[in-house]
C-alpha atoms as a PDB file:
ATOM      1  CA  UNK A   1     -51.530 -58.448  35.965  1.00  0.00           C
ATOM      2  CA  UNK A   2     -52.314 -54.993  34.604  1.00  0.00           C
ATOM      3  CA  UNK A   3     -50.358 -53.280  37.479  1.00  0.00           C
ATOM      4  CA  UNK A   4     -47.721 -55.091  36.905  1.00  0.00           C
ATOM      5  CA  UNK A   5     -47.370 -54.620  32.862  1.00  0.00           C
ATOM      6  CA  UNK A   6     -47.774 -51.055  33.734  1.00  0.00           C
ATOM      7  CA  UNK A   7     -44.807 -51.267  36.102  1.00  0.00           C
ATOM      8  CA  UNK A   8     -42.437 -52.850  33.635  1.00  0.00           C
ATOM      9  CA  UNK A   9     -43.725 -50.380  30.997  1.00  0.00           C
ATOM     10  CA  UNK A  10     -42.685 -47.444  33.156  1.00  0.00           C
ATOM     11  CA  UNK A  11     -39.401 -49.310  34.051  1.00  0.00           C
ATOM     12  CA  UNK A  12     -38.633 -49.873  29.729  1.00  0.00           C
ATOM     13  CA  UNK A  13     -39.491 -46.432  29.531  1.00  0.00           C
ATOM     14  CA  UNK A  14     -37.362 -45.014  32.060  1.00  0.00           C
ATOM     15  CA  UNK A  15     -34.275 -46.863  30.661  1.00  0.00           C
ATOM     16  CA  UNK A  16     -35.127 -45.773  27.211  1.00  0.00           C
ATOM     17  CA  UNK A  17     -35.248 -42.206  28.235  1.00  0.00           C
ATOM     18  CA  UNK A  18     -32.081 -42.804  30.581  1.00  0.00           C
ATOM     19  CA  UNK A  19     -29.822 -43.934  27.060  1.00  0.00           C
ATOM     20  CA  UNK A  20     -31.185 -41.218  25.084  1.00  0.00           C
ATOM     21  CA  UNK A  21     -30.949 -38.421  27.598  1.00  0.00           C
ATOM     22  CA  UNK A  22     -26.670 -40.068  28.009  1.00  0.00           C
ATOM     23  CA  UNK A  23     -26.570 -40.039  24.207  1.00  0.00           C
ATOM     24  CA  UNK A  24     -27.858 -36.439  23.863  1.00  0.00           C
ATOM     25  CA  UNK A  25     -25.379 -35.337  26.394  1.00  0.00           C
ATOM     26  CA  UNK A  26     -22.443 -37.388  24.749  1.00  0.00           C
ATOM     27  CA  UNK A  27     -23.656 -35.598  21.552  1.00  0.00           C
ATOM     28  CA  UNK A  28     -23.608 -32.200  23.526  1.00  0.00           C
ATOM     29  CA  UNK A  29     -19.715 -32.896  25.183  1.00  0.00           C
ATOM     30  CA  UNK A  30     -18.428 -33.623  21.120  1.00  0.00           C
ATOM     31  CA  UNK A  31     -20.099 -30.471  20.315  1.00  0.00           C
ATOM     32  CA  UNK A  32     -22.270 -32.933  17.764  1.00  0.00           C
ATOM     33  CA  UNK A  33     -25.688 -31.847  18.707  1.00  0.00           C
ATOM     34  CA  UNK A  34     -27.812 -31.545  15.172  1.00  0.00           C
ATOM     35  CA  UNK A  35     -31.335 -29.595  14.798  1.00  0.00           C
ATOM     36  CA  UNK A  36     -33.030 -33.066  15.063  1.00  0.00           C
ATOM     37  CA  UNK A  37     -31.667 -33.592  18.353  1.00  0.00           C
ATOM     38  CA  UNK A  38     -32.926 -30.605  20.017  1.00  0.00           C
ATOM     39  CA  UNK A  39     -36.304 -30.157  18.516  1.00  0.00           C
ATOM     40  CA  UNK A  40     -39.815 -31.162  19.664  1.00  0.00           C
ATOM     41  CA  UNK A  41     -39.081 -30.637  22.957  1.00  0.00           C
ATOM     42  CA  UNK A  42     -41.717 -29.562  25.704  1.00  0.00           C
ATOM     43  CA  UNK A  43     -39.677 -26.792  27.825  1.00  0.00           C
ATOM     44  CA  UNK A  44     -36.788 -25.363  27.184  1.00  0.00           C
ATOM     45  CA  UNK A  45     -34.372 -23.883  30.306  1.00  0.00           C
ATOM     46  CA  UNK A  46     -32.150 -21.219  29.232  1.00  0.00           C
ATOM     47  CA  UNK A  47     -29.152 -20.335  31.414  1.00  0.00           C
ATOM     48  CA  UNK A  48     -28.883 -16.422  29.826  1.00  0.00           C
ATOM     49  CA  UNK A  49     -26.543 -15.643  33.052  1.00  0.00           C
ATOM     50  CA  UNK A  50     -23.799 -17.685  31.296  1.00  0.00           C
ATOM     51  CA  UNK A  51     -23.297 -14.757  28.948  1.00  0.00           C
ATOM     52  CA  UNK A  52     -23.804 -11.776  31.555  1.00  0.00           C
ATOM     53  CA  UNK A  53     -27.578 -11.352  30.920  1.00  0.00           C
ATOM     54  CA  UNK A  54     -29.825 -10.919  34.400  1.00  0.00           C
ATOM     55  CA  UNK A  55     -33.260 -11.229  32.714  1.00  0.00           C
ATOM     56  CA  UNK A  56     -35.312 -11.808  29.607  1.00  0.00           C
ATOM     57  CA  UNK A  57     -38.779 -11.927  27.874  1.00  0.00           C
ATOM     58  CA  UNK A  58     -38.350 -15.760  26.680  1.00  0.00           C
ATOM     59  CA  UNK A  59     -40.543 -16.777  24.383  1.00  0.00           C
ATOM     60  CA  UNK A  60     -42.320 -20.576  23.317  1.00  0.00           C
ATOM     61  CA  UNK A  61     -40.873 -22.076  20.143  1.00  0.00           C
ATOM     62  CA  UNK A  62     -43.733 -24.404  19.670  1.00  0.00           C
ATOM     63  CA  UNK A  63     -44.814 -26.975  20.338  1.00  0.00           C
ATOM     64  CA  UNK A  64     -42.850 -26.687  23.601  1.00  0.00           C
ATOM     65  CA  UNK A  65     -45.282 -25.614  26.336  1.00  0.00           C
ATOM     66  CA  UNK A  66     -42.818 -23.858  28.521  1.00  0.00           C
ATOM     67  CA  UNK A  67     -39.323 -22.003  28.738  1.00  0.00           C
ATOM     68  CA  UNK A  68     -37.384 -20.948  31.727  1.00  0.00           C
ATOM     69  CA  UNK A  69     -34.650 -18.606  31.266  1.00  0.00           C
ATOM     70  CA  UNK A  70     -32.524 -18.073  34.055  1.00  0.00           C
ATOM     71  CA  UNK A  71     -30.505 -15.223  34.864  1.00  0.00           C
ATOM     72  CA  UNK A  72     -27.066 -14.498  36.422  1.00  0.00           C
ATOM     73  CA  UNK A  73     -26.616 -15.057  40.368  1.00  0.00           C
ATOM     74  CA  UNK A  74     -25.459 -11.394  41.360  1.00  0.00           C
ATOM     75  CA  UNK A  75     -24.678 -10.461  45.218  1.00  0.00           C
ATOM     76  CA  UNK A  76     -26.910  -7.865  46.843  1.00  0.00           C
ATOM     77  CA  UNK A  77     -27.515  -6.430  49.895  1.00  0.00           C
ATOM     78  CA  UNK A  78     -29.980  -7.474  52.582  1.00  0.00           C
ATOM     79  CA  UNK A  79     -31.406  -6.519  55.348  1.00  0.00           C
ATOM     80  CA  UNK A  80     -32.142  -8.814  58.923  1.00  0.00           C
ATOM     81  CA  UNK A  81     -35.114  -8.164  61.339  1.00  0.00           C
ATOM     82  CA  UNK A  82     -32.595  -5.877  63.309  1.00  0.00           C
ATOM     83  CA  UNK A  83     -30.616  -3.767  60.641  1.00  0.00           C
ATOM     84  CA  UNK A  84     -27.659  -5.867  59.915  1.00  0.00           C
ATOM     85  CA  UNK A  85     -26.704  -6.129  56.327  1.00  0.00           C
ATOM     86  CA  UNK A  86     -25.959  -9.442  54.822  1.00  0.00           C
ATOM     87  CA  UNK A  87     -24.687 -10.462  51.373  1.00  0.00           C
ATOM     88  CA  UNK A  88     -27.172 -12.269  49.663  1.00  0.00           C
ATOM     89  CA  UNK A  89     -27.084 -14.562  46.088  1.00  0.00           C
ATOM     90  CA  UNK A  90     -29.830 -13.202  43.968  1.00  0.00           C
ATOM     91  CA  UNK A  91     -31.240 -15.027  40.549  1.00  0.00           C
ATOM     92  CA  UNK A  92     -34.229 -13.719  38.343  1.00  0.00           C
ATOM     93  CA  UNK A  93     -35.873 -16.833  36.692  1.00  0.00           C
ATOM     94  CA  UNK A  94     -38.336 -15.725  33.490  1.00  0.00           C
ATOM     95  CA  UNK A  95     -41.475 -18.052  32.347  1.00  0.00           C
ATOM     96  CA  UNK A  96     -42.868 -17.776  29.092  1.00  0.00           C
ATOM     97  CA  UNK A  97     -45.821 -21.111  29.367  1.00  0.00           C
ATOM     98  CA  UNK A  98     -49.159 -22.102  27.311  1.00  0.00           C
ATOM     99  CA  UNK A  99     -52.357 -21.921  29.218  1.00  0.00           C
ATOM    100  CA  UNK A 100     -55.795 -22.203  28.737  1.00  0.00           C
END
């Protein structure tokens, strides 16, 4: 019996944070999105690369634990075992994170 209450609890909870994620991104679309939507979250990804940047010193707006920024994909060169070069997709990901 206690399995399965925990089972439906996890199921309620996974729809409830299924209609609120699809309301917070129906907010997002209508360009709606209020402070009391976005705060109190627990990590925060930040796509900096959108507007050029390629790296950054994030930091925590607490009480979030974590927050990722992520920088722009740029093309460099590498190298293979045997000296060809190769065009490669590069991204430099920043973490900022609480630990004890």
């Amino acid at each position: 019996m206690h399995i399965t209450c925990k089972i439906i609890y996890g199921y309620v909870l996974f729809i409830k944070i299924t209609k609120e994620l699809a309301r917070l991104q129906q907010l997002a679309s209508d360009n709606k999105l209020n402070s009391e939507d976005i705060c109190s979250g627990t990590i925060t990804l930040s796509n900096i690369g959108a507007i050029g940047g390629k790296f950054g010193s994030p930091l925590l707006n607490l009480p979030e634990v974590a927050i990722i920024a992520m920088g722009r994909i740029q093309k460099v060169p590498r190298f293979t075992d045997d000296g060809n070069v190769y065009p490669a997709s590069l991204m430099t990901v920043s973490l900022a994170y609480l630990h004890s």
